[in-house]
C-alpha atoms as a PDB file:
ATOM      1  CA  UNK A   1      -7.574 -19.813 -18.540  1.00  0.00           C
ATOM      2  CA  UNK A   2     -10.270 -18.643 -15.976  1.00  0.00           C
ATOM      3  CA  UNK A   3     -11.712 -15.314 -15.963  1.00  0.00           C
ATOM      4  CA  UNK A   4      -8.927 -13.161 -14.417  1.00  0.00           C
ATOM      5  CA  UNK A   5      -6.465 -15.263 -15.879  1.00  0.00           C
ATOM      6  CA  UNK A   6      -2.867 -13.153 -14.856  1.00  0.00           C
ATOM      7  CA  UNK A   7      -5.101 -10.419 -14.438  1.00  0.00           C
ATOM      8  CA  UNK A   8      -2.678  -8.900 -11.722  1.00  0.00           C
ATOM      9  CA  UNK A   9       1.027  -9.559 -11.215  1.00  0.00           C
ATOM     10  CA  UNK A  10       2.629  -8.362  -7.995  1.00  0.00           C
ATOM     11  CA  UNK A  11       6.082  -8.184  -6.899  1.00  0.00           C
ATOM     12  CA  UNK A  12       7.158  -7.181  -3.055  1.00  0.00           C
ATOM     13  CA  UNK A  13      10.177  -5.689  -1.904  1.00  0.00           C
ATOM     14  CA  UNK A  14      10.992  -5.986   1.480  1.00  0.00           C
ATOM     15  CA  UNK A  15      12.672  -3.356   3.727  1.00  0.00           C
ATOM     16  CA  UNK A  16      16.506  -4.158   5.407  1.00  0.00           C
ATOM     17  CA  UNK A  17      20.009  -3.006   6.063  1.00  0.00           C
ATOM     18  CA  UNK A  18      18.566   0.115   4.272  1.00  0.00           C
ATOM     19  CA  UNK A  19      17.072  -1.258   1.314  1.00  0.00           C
ATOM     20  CA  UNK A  20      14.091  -2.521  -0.380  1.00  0.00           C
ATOM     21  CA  UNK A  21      14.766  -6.210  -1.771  1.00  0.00           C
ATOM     22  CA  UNK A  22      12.280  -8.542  -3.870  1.00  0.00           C
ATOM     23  CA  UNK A  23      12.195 -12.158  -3.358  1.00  0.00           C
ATOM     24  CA  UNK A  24      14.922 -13.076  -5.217  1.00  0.00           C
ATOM     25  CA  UNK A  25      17.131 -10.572  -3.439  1.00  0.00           C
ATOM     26  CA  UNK A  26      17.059  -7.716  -6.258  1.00  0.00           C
ATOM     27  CA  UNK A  27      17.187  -4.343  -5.016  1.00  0.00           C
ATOM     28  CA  UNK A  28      14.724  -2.301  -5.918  1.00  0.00           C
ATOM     29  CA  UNK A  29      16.220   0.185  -8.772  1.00  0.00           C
ATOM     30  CA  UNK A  30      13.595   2.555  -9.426  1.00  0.00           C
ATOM     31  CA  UNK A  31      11.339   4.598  -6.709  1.00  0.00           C
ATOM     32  CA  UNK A  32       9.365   7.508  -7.685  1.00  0.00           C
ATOM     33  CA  UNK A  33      10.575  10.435  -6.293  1.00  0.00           C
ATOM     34  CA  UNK A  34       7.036  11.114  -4.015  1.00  0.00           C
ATOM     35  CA  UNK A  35       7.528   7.728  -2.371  1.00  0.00           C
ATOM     36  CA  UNK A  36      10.814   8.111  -1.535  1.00  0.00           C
ATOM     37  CA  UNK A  37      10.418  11.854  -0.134  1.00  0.00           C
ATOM     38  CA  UNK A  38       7.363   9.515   1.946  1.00  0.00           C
ATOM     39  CA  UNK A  39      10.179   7.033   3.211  1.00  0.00           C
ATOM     40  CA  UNK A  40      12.446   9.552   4.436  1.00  0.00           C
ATOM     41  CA  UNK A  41       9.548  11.710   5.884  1.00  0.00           C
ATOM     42  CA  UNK A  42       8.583   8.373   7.719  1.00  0.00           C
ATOM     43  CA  UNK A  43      11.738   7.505   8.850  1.00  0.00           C
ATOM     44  CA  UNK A  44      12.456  10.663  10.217  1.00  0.00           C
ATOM     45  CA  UNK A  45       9.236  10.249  12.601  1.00  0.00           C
ATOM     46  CA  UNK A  46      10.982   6.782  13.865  1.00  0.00           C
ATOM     47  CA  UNK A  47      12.495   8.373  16.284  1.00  0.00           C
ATOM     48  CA  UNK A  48      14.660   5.247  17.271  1.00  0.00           C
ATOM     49  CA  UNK A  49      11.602   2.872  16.864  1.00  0.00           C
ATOM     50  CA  UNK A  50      11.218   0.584  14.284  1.00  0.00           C
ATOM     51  CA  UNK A  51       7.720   2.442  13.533  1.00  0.00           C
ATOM     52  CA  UNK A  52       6.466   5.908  14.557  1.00  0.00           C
ATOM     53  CA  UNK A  53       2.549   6.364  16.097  1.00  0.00           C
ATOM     54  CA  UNK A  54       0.059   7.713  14.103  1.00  0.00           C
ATOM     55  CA  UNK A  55       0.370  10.703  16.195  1.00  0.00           C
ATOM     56  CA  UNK A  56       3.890  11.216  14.940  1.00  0.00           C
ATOM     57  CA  UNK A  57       2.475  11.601  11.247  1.00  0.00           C
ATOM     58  CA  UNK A  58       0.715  15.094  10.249  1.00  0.00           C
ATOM     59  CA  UNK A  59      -0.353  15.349   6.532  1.00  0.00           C
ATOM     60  CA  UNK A  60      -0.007  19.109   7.093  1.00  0.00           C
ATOM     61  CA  UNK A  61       3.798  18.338   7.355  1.00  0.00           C
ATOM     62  CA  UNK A  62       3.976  16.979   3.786  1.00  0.00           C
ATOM     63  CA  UNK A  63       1.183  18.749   1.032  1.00  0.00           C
ATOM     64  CA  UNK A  64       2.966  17.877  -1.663  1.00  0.00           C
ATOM     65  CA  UNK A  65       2.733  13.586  -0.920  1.00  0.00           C
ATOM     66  CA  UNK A  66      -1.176  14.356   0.091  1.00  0.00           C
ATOM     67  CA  UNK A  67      -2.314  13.351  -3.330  1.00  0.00           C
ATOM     68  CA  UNK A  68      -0.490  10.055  -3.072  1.00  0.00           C
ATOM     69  CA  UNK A  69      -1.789   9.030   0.328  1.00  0.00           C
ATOM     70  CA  UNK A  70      -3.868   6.431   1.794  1.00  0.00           C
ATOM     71  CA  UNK A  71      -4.349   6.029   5.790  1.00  0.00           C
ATOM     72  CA  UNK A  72      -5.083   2.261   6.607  1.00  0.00           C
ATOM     73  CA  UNK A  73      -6.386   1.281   9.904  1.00  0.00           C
ATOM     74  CA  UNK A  74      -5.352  -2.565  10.528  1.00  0.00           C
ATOM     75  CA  UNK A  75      -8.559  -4.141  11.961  1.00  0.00           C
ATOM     76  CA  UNK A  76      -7.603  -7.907  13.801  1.00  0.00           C
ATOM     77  CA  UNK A  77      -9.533 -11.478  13.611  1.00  0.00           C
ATOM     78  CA  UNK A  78      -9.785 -11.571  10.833  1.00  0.00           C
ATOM     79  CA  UNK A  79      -7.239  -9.541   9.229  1.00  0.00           C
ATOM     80  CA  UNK A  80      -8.523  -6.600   7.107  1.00  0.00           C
ATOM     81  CA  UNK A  81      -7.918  -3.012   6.427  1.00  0.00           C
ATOM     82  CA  UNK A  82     -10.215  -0.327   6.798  1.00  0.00           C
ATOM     83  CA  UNK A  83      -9.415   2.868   4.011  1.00  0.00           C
ATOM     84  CA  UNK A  84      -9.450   5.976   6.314  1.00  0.00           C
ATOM     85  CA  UNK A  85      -7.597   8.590   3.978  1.00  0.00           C
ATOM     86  CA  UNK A  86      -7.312   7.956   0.010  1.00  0.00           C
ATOM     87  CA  UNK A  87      -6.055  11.112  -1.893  1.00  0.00           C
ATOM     88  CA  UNK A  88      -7.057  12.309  -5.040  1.00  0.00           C
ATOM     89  CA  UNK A  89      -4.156  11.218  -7.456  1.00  0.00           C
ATOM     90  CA  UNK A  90      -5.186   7.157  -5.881  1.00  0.00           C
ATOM     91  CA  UNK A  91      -9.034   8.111  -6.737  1.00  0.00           C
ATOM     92  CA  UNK A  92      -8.767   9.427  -9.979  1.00  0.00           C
ATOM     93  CA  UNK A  93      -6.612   6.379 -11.388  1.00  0.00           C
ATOM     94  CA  UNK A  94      -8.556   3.661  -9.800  1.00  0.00           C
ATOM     95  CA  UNK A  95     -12.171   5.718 -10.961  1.00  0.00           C
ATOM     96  CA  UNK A  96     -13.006   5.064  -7.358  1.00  0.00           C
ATOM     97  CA  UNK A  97     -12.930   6.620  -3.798  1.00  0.00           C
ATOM     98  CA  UNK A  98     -13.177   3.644  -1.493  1.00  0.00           C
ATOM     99  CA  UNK A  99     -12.534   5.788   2.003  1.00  0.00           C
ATOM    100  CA  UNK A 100     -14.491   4.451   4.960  1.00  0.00           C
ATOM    101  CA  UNK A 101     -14.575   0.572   3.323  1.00  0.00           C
ATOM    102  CA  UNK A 102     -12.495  -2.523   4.211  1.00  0.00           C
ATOM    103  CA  UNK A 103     -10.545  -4.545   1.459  1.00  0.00           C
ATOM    104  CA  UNK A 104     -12.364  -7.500   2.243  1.00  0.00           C
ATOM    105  CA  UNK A 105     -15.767  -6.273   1.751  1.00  0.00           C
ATOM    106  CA  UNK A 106     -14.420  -4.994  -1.851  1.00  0.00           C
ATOM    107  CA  UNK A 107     -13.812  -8.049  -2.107  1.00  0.00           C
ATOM    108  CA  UNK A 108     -17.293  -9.108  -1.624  1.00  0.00           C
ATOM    109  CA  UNK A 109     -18.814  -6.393  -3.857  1.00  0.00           C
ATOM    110  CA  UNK A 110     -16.997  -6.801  -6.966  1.00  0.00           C
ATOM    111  CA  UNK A 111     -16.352  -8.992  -9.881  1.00  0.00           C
ATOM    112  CA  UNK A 112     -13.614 -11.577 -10.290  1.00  0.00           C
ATOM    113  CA  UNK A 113     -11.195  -9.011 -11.780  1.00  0.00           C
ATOM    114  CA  UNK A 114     -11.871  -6.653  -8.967  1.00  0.00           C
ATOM    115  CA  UNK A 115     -11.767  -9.321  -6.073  1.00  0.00           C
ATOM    116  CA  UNK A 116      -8.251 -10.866  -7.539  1.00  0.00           C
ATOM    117  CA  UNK A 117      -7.081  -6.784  -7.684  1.00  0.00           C
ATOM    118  CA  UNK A 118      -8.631  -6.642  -3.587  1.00  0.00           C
ATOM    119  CA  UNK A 119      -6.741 -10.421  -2.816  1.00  0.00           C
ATOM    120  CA  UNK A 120      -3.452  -9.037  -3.929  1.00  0.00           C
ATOM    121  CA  UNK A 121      -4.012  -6.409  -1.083  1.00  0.00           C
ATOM    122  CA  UNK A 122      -4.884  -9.012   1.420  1.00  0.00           C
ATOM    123  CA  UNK A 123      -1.429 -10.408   0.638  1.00  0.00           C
ATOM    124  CA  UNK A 124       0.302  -7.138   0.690  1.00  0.00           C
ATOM    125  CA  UNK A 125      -1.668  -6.167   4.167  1.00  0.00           C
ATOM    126  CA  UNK A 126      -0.385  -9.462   5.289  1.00  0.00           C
ATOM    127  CA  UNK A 127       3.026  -9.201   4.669  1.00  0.00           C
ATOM    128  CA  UNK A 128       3.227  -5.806   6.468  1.00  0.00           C
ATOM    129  CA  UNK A 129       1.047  -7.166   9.596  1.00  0.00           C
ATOM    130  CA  UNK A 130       3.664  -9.790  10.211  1.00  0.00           C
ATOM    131  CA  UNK A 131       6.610  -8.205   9.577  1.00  0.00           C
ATOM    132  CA  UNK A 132       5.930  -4.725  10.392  1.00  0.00           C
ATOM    133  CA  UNK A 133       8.158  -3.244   8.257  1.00  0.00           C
ATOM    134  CA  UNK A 134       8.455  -1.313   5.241  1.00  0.00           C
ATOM    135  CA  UNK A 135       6.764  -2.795   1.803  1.00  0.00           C
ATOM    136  CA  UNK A 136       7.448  -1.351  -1.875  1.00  0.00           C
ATOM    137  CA  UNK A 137       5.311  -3.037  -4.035  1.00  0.00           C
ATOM    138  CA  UNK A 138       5.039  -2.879  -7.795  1.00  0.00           C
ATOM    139  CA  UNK A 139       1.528  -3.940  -9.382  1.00  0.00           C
ATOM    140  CA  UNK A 140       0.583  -4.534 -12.651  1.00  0.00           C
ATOM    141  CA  UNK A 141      -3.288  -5.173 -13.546  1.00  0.00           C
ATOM    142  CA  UNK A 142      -5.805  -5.143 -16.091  1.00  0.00           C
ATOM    143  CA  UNK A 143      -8.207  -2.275 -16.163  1.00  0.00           C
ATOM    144  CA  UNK A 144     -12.184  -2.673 -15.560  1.00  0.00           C
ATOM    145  CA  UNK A 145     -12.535  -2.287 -18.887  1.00  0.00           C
ATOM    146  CA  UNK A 146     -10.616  -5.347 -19.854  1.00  0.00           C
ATOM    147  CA  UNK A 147      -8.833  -3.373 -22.599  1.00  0.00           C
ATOM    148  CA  UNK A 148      -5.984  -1.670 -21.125  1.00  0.00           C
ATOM    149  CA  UNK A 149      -3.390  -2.359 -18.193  1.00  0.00           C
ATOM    150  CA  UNK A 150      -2.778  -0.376 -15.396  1.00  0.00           C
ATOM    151  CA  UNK A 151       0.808  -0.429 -13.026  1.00  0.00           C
ATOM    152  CA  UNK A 152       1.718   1.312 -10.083  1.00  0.00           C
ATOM    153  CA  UNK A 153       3.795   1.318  -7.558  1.00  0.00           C
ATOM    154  CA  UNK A 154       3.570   1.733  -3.718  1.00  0.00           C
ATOM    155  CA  UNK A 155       5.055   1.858  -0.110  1.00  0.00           C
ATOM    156  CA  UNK A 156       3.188   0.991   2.742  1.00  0.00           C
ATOM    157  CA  UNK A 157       4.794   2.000   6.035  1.00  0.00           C
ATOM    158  CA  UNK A 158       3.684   0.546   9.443  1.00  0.00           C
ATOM    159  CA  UNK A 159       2.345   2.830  12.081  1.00  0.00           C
ATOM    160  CA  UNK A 160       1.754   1.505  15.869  1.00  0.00           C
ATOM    161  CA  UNK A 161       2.901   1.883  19.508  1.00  0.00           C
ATOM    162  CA  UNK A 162       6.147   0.870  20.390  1.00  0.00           C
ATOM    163  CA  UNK A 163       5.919  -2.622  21.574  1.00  0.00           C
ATOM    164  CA  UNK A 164       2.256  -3.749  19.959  1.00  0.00           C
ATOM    165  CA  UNK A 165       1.555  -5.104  16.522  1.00  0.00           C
ATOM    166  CA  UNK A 166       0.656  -2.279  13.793  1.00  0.00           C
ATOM    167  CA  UNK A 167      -2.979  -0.602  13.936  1.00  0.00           C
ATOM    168  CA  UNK A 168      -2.737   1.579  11.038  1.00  0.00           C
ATOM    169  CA  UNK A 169      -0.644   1.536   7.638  1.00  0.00           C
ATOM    170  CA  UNK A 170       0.791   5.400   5.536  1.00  0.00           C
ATOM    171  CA  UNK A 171       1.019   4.156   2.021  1.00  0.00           C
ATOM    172  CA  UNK A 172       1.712   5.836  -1.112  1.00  0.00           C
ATOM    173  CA  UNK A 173       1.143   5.053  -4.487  1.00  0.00           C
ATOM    174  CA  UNK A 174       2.104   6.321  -7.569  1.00  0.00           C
ATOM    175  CA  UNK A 175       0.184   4.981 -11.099  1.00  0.00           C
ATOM    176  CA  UNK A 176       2.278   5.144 -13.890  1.00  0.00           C
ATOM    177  CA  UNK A 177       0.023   3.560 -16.358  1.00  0.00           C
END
């Protein structure tokens, strides 16, 4: 077994006909109650578009989510993300405040356990870049410390002009390990 072995397992639910659906076509059963209020707050900023601006978004409008948040902006050839926002609740679980820094140059700085943790978000940033939708994700990895496991879960909501490709992505994520 190499080093991160199934150091992180990942499962994707996709967004349509109003609800989130893994792979196999299961509907997601259980949403924490912050990312759902984030949905609906999102949705409501639509406005008939598949995906508001991020003018449309103001954090002021929702203080209790803040701690949840993370503010992505999509950067192009290659693909990468760029962490503009990360609130508190996000930093305190994952011991780290990664604001300002892309996922791929995490990957670059870290170990194998933390570059497998910072490839599952390159597939995850992926999967939102091309279908510009809605993701719910749920993650389960091993800790830094190798002696504990971690899980959380997230939803990672497209923001963009109508009629271009994405340029930033409102997550949330809730840890619940």
């Amino acid at each position: 077994m190499s080093q991160t072995g199934n150091f992180a397992e990942l499962c994707l639910y996709r967004f349509g006909d109003g609800v989130f659906r893994n792979e196999a076509g299961r509907a997601l059963q259980d949403c924490p109650e912050v990312l759902a209020d984030l949905h609906g707050y999102w949705r409501s900023r639509c406005r008939g578009q598949p995906f508001p601006a991020r003018a449309d978004i103001d954090p002021v409008d929702i203080p209790a989510l803040l701690e949840h948040l993370v503010l992505l902006d999509v950067l192009r050839d290659p693909l990468d993300f760029r962490y503009r926002l990360v609130g508190g609740h996000v930093v305190a679980h994952s011991r780290r405040n990664v604001q300002g820094q892309t996922v791929r140059s995490l990957m670059a700085d870290g170990g194998p356990r933390a570059q497998a943790l910072q490839e599952k978000a390159l597939i995850v940033g992926e999967a939102l870049a091309t279908s510009q939708a809605p993701l719910f994700i749920d993650l389960s990895y091993g800790a830094p410390d190798g002696r504990s496991r971690k899980r959380l879960q997230g939803l990672l909501l497209p923001l963009g002009e109508p009629g271009k490709a994405i340029n930033m992505v409102l997550g949330g994520l809730h840890y619940l390990a």
